[in-house]
PDB file of N, CA and C in Angstrom:
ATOM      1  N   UNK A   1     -49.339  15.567 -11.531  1.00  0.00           N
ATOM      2  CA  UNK A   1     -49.623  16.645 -12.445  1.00  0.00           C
ATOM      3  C   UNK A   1     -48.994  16.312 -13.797  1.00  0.00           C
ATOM      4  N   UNK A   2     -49.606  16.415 -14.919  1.00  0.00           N
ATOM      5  CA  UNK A   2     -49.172  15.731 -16.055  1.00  0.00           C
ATOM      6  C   UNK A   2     -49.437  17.169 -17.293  1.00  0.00           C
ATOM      7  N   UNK A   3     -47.883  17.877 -17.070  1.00  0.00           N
ATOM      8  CA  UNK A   3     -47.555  19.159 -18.072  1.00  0.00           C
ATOM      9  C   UNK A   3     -47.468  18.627 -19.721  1.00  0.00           C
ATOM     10  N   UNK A   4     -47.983  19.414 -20.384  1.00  0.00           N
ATOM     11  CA  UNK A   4     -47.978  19.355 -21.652  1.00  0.00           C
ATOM     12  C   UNK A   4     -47.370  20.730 -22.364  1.00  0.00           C
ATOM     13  N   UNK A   5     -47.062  20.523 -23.487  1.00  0.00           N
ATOM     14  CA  UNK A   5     -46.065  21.694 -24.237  1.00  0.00           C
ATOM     15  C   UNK A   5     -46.684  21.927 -25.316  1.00  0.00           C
ATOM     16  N   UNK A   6     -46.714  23.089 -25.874  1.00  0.00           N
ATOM     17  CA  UNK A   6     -47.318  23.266 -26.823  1.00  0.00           C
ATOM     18  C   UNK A   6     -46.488  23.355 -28.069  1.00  0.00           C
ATOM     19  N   UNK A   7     -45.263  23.547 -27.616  1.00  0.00           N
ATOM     20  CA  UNK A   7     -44.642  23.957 -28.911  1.00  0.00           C
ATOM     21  C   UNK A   7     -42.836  23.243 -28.508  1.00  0.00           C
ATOM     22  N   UNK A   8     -41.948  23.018 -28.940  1.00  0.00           N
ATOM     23  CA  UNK A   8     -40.580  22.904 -28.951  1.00  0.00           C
ATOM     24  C   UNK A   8     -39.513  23.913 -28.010  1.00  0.00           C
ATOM     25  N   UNK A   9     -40.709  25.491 -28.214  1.00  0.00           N
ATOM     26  CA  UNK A   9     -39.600  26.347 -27.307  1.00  0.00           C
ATOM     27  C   UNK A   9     -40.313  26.342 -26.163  1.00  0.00           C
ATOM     28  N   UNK A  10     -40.968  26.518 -26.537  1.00  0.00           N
ATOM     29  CA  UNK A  10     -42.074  25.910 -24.602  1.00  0.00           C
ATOM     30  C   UNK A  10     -41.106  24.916 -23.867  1.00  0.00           C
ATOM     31  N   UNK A  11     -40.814  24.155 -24.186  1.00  0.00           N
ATOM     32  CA  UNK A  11     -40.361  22.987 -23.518  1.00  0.00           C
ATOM     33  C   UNK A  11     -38.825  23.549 -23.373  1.00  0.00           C
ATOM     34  N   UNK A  12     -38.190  23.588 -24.341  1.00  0.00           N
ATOM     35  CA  UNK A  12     -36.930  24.028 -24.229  1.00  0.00           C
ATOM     36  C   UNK A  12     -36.681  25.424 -22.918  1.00  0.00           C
ATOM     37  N   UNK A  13     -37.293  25.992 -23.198  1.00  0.00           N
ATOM     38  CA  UNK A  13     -37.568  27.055 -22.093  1.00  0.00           C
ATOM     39  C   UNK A  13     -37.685  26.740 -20.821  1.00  0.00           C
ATOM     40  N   UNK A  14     -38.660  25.530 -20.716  1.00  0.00           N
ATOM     41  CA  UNK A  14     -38.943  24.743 -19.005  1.00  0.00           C
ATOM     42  C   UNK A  14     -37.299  24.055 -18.774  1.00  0.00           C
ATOM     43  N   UNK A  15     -36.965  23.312 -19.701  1.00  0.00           N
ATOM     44  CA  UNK A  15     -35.395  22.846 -19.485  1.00  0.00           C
ATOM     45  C   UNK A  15     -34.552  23.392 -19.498  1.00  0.00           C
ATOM     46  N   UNK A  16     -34.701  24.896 -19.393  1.00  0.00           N
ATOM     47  CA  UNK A  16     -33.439  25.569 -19.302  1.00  0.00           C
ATOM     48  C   UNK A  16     -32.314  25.658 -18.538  1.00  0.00           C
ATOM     49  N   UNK A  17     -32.811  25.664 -17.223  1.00  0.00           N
ATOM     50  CA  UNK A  17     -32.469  25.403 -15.923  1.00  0.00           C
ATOM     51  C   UNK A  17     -31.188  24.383 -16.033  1.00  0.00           C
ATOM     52  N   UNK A  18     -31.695  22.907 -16.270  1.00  0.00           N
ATOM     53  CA  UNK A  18     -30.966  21.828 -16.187  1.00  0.00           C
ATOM     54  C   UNK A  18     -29.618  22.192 -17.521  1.00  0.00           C
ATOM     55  N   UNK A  19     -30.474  22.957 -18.245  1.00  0.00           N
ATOM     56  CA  UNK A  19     -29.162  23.057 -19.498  1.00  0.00           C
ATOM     57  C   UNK A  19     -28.323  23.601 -19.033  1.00  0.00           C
ATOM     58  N   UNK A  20     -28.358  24.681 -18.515  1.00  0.00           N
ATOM     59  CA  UNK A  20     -27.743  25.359 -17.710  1.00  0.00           C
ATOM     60  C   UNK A  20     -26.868  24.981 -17.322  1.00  0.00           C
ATOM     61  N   UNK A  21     -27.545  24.056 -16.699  1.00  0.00           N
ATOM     62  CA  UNK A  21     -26.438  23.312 -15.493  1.00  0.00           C
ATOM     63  C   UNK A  21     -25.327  22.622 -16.054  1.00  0.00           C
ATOM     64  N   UNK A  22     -25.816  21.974 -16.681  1.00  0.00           N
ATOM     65  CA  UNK A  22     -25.040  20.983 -17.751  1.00  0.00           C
ATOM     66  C   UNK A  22     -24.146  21.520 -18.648  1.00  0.00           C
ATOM     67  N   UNK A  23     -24.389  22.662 -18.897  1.00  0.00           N
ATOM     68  CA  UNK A  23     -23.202  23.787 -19.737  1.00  0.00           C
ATOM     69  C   UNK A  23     -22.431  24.043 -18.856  1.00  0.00           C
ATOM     70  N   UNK A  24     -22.396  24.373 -17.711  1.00  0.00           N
ATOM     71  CA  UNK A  24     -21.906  24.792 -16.338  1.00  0.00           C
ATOM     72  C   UNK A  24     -20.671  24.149 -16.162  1.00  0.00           C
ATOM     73  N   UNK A  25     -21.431  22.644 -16.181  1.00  0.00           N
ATOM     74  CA  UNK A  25     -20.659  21.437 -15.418  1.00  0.00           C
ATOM     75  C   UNK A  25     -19.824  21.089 -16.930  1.00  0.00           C
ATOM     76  N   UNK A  26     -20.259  21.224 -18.156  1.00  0.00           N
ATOM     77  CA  UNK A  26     -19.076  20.754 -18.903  1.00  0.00           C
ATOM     78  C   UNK A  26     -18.113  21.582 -19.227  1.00  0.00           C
ATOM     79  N   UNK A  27     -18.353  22.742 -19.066  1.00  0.00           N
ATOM     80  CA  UNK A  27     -17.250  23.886 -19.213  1.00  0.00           C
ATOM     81  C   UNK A  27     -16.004  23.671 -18.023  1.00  0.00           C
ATOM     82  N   UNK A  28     -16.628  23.131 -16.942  1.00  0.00           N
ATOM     83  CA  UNK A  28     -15.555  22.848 -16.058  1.00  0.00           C
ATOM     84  C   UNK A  28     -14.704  21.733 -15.964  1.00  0.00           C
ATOM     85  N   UNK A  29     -15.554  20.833 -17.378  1.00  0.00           N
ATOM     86  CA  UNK A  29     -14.668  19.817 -17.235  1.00  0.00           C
ATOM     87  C   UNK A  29     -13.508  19.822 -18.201  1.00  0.00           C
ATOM     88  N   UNK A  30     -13.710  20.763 -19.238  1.00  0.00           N
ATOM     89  CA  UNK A  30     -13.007  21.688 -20.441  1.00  0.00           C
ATOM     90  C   UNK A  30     -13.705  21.711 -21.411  1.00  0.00           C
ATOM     91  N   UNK A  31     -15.480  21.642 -21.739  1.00  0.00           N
ATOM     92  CA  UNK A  31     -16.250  21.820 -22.930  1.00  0.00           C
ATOM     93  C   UNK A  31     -16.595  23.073 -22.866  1.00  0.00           C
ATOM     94  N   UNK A  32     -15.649  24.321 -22.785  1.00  0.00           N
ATOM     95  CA  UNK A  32     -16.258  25.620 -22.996  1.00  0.00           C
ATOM     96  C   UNK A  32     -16.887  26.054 -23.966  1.00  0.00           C
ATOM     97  N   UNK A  33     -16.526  25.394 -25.246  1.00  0.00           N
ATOM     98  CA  UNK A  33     -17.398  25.703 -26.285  1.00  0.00           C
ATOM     99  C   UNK A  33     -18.830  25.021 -26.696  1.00  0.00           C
ATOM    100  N   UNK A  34     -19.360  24.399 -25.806  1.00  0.00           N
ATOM    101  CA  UNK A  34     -20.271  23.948 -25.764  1.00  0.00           C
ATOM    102  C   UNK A  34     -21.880  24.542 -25.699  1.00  0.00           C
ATOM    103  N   UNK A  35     -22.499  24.791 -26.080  1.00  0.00           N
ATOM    104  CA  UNK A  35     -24.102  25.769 -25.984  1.00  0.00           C
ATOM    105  C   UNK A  35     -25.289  24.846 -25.490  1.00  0.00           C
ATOM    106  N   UNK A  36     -26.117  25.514 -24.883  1.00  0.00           N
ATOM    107  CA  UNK A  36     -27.186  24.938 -24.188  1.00  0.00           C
ATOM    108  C   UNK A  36     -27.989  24.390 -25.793  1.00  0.00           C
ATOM    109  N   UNK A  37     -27.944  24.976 -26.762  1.00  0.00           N
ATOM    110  CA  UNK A  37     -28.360  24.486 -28.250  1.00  0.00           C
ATOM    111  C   UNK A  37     -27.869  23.357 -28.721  1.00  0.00           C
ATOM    112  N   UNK A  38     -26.179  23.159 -28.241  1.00  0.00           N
ATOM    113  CA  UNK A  38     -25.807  21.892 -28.959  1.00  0.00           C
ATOM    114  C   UNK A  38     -26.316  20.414 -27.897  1.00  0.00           C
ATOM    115  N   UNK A  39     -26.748  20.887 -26.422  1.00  0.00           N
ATOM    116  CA  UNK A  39     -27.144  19.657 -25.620  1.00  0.00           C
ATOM    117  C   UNK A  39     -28.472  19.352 -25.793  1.00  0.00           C
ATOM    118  N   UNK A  40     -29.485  20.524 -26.188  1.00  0.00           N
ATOM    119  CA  UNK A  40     -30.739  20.356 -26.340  1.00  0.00           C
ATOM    120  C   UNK A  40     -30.867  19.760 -27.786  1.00  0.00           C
ATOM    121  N   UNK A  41     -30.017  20.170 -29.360  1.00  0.00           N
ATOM    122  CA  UNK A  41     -30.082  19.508 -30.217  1.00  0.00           C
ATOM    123  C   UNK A  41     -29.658  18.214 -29.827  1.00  0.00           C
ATOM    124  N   UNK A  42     -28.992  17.788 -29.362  1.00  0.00           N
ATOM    125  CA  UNK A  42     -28.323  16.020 -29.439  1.00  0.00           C
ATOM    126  C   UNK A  42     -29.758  15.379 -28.801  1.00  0.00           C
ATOM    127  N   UNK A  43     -30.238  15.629 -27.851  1.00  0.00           N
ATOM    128  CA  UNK A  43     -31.120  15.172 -27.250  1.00  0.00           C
ATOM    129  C   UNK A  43     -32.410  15.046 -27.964  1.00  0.00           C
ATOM    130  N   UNK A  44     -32.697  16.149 -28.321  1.00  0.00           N
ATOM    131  CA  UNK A  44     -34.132  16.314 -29.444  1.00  0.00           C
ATOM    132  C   UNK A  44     -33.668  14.939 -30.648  1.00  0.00           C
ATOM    133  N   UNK A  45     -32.530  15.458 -31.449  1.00  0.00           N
ATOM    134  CA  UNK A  45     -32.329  15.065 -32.571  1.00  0.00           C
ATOM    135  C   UNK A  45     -31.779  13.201 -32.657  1.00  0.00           C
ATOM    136  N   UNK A  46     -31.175  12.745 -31.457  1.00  0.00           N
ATOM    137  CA  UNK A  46     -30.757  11.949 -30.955  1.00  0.00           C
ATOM    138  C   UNK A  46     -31.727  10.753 -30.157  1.00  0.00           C
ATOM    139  N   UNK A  47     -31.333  11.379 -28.996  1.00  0.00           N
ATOM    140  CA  UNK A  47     -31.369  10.213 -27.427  1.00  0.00           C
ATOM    141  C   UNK A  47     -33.283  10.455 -27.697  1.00  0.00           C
ATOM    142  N   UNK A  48     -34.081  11.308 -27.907  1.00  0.00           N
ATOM    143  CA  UNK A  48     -35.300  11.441 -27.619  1.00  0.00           C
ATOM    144  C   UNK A  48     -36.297  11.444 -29.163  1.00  0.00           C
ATOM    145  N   UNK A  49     -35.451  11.163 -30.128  1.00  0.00           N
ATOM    146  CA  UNK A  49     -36.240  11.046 -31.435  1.00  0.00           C
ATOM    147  C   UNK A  49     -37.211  10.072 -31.685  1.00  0.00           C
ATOM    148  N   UNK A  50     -37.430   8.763 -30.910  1.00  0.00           N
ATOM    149  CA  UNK A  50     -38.061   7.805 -31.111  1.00  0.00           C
ATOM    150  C   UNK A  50     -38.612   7.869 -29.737  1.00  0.00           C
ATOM    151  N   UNK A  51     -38.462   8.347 -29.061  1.00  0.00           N
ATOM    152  CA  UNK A  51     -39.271   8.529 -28.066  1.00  0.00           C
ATOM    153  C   UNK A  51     -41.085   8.862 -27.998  1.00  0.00           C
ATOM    154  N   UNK A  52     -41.918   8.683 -26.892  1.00  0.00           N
ATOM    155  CA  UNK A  52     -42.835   9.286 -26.658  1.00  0.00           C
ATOM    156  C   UNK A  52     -43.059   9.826 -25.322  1.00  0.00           C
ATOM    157  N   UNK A  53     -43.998  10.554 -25.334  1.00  0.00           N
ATOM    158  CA  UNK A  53     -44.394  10.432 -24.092  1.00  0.00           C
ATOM    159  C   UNK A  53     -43.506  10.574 -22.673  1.00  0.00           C
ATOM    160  N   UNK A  54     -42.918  11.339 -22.744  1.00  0.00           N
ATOM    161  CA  UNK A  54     -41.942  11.418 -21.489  1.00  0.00           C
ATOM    162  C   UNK A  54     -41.990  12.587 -20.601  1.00  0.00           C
ATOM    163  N   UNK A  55     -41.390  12.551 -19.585  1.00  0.00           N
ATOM    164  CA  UNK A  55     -42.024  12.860 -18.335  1.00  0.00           C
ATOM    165  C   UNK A  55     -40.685  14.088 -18.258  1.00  0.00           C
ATOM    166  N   UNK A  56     -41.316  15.505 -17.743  1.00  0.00           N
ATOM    167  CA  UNK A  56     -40.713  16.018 -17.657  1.00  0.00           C
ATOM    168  C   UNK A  56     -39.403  15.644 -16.944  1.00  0.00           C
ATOM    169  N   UNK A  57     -39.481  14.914 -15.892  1.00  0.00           N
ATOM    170  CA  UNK A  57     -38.117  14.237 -14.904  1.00  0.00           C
ATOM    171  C   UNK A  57     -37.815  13.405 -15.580  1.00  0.00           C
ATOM    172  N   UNK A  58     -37.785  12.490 -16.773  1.00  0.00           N
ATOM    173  CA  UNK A  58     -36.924  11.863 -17.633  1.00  0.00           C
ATOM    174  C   UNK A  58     -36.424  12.787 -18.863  1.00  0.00           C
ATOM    175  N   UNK A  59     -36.993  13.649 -19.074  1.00  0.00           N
ATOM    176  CA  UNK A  59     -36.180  14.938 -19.639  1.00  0.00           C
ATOM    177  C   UNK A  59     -34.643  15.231 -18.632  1.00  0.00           C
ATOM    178  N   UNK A  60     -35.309  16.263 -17.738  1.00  0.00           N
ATOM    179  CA  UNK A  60     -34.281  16.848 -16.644  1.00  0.00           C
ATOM    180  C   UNK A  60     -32.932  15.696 -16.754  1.00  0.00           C
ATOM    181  N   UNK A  61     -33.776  14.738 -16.047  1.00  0.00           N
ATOM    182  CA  UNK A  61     -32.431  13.273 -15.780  1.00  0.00           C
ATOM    183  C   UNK A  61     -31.809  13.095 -17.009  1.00  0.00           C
ATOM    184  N   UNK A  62     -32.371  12.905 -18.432  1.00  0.00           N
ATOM    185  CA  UNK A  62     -31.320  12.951 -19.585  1.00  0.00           C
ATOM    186  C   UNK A  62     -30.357  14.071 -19.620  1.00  0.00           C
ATOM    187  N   UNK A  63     -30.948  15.199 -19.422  1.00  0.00           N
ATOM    188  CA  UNK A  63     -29.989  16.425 -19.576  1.00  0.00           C
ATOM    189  C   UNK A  63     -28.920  16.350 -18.723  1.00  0.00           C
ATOM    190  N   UNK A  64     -29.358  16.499 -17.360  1.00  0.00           N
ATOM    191  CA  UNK A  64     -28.400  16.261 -16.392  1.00  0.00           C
ATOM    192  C   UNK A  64     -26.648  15.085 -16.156  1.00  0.00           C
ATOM    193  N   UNK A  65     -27.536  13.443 -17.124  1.00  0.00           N
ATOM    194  CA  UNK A  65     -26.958  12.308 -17.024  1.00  0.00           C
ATOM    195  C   UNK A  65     -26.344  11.993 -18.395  1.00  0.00           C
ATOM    196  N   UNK A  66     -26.237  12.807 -19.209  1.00  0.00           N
ATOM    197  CA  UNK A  66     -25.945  12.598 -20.636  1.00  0.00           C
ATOM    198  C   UNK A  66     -24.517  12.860 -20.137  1.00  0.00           C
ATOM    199  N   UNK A  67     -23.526  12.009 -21.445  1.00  0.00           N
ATOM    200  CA  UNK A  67     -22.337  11.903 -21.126  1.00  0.00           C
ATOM    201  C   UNK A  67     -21.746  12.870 -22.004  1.00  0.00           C
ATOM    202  N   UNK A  68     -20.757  13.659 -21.120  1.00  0.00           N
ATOM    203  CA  UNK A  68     -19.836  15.225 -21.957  1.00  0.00           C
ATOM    204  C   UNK A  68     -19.309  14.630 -22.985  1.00  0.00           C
ATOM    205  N   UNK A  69     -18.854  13.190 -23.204  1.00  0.00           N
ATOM    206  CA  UNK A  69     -18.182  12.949 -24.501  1.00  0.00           C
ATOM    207  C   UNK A  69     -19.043  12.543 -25.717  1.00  0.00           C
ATOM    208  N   UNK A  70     -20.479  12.121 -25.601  1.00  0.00           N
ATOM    209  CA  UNK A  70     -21.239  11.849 -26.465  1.00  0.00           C
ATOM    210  C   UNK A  70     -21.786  13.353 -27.221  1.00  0.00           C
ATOM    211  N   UNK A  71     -21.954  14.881 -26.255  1.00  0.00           N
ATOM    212  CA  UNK A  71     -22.886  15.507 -26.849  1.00  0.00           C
ATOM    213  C   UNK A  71     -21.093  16.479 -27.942  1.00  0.00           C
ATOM    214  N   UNK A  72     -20.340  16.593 -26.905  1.00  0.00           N
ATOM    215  CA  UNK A  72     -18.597  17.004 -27.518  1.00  0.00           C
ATOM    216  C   UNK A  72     -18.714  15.781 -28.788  1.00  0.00           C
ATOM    217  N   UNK A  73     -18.459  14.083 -29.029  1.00  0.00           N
ATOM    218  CA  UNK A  73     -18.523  13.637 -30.247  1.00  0.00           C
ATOM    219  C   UNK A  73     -19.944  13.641 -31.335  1.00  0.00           C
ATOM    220  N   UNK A  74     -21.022  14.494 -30.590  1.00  0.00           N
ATOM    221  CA  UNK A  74     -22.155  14.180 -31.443  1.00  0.00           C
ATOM    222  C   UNK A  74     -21.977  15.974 -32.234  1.00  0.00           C
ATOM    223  N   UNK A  75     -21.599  16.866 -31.192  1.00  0.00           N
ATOM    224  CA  UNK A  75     -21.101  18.442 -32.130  1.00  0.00           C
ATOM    225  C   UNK A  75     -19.794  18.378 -32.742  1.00  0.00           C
ATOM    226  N   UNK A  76     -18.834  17.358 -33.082  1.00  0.00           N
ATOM    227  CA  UNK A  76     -17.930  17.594 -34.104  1.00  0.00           C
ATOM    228  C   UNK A  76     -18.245  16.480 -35.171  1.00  0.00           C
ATOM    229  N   UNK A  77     -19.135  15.880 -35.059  1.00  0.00           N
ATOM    230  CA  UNK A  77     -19.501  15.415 -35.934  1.00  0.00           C
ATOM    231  C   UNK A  77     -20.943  16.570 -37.484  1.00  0.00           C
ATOM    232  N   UNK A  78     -21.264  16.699 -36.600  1.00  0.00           N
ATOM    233  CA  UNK A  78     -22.473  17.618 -36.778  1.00  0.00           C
ATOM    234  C   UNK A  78     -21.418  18.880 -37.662  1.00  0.00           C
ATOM    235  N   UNK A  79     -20.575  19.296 -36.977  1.00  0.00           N
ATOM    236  CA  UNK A  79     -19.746  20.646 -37.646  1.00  0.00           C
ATOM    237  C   UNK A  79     -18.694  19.794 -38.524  1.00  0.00           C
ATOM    238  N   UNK A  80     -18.510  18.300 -38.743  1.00  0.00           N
ATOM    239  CA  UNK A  80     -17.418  17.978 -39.795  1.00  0.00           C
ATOM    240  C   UNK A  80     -18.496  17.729 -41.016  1.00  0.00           C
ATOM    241  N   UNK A  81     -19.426  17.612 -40.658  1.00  0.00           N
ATOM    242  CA  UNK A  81     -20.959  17.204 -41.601  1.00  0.00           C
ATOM    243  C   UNK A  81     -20.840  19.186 -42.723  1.00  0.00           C
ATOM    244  N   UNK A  82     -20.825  19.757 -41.532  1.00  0.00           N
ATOM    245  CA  UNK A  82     -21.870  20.992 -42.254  1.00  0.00           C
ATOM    246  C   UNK A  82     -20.112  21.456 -43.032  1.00  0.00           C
ATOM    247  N   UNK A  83     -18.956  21.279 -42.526  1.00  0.00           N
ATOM    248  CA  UNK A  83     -17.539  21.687 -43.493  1.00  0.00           C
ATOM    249  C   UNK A  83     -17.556  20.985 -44.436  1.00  0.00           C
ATOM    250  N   UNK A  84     -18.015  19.760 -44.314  1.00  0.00           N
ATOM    251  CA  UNK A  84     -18.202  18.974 -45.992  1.00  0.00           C
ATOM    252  C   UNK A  84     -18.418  19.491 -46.845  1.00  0.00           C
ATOM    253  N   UNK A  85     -20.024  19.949 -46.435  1.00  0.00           N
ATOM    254  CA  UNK A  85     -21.242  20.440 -47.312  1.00  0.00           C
ATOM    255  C   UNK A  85     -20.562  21.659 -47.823  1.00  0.00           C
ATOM    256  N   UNK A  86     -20.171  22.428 -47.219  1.00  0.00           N
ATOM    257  CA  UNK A  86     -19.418  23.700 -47.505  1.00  0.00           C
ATOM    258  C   UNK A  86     -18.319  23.614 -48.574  1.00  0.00           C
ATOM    259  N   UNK A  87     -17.410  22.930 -48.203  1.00  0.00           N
ATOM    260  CA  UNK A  87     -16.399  22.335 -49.019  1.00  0.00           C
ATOM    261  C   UNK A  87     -16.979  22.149 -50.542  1.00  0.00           C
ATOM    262  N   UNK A  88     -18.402  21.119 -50.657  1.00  0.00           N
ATOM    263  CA  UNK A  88     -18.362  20.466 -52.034  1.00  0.00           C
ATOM    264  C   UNK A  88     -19.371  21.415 -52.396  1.00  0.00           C
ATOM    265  N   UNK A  89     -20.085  22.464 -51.880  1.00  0.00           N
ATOM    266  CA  UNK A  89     -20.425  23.661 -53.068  1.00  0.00           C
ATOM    267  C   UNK A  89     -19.477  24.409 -53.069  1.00  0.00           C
ATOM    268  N   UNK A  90     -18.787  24.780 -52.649  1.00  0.00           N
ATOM    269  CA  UNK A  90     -17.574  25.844 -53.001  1.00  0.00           C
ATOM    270  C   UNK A  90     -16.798  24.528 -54.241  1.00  0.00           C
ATOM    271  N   UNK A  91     -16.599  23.444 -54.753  1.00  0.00           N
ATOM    272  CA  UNK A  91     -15.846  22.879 -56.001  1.00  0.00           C
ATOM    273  C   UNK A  91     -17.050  23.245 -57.057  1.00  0.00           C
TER     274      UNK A  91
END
């Protein structure tokens, strides 16, 4: 069976589940501040940008197999980015 998405939250919506999970499992490892937004951005914006064509179960398996310290160093990077920006319109 070969699912298609129509839109970004379509899809995000079908992966919720696994985000879930994955918020679950990094909160227990001590990423409580972590959001099903910041694993689904790294992935979109990241690991799946040059991508095509992929299969809902190579979705799931990224979400699931992504490493807690890449999506934790890919959101303080992302939030030392946007304090910059902040910083040099406030001079």
């Amino acid at each position: 069976m070969n699912l298609e998405f129509n839109s970004l939250e379509e899809l995000y919506n079908r992966l919720k589940p696994a985000l879930n999970t994955k918020r679950r499992e990094m909160a227990r490892s001590g990423y409580q501040y972590i959001k099903n937004e910041d694993i689904w951005n790294y992935l979109k914006e990241v690991k799946w940008k040059k991508s095509n064509n992929l299969s809902l179960y190579e979705m799931v398996s990224d979400v699931l197999n992504v490493d807690d310290a890449i999506i934790d160093n890919y959101l303080k990077q992302k939030l030392n980015l946007r304090n910059r920006e902040i910083y040099f319109k406030e001079e």
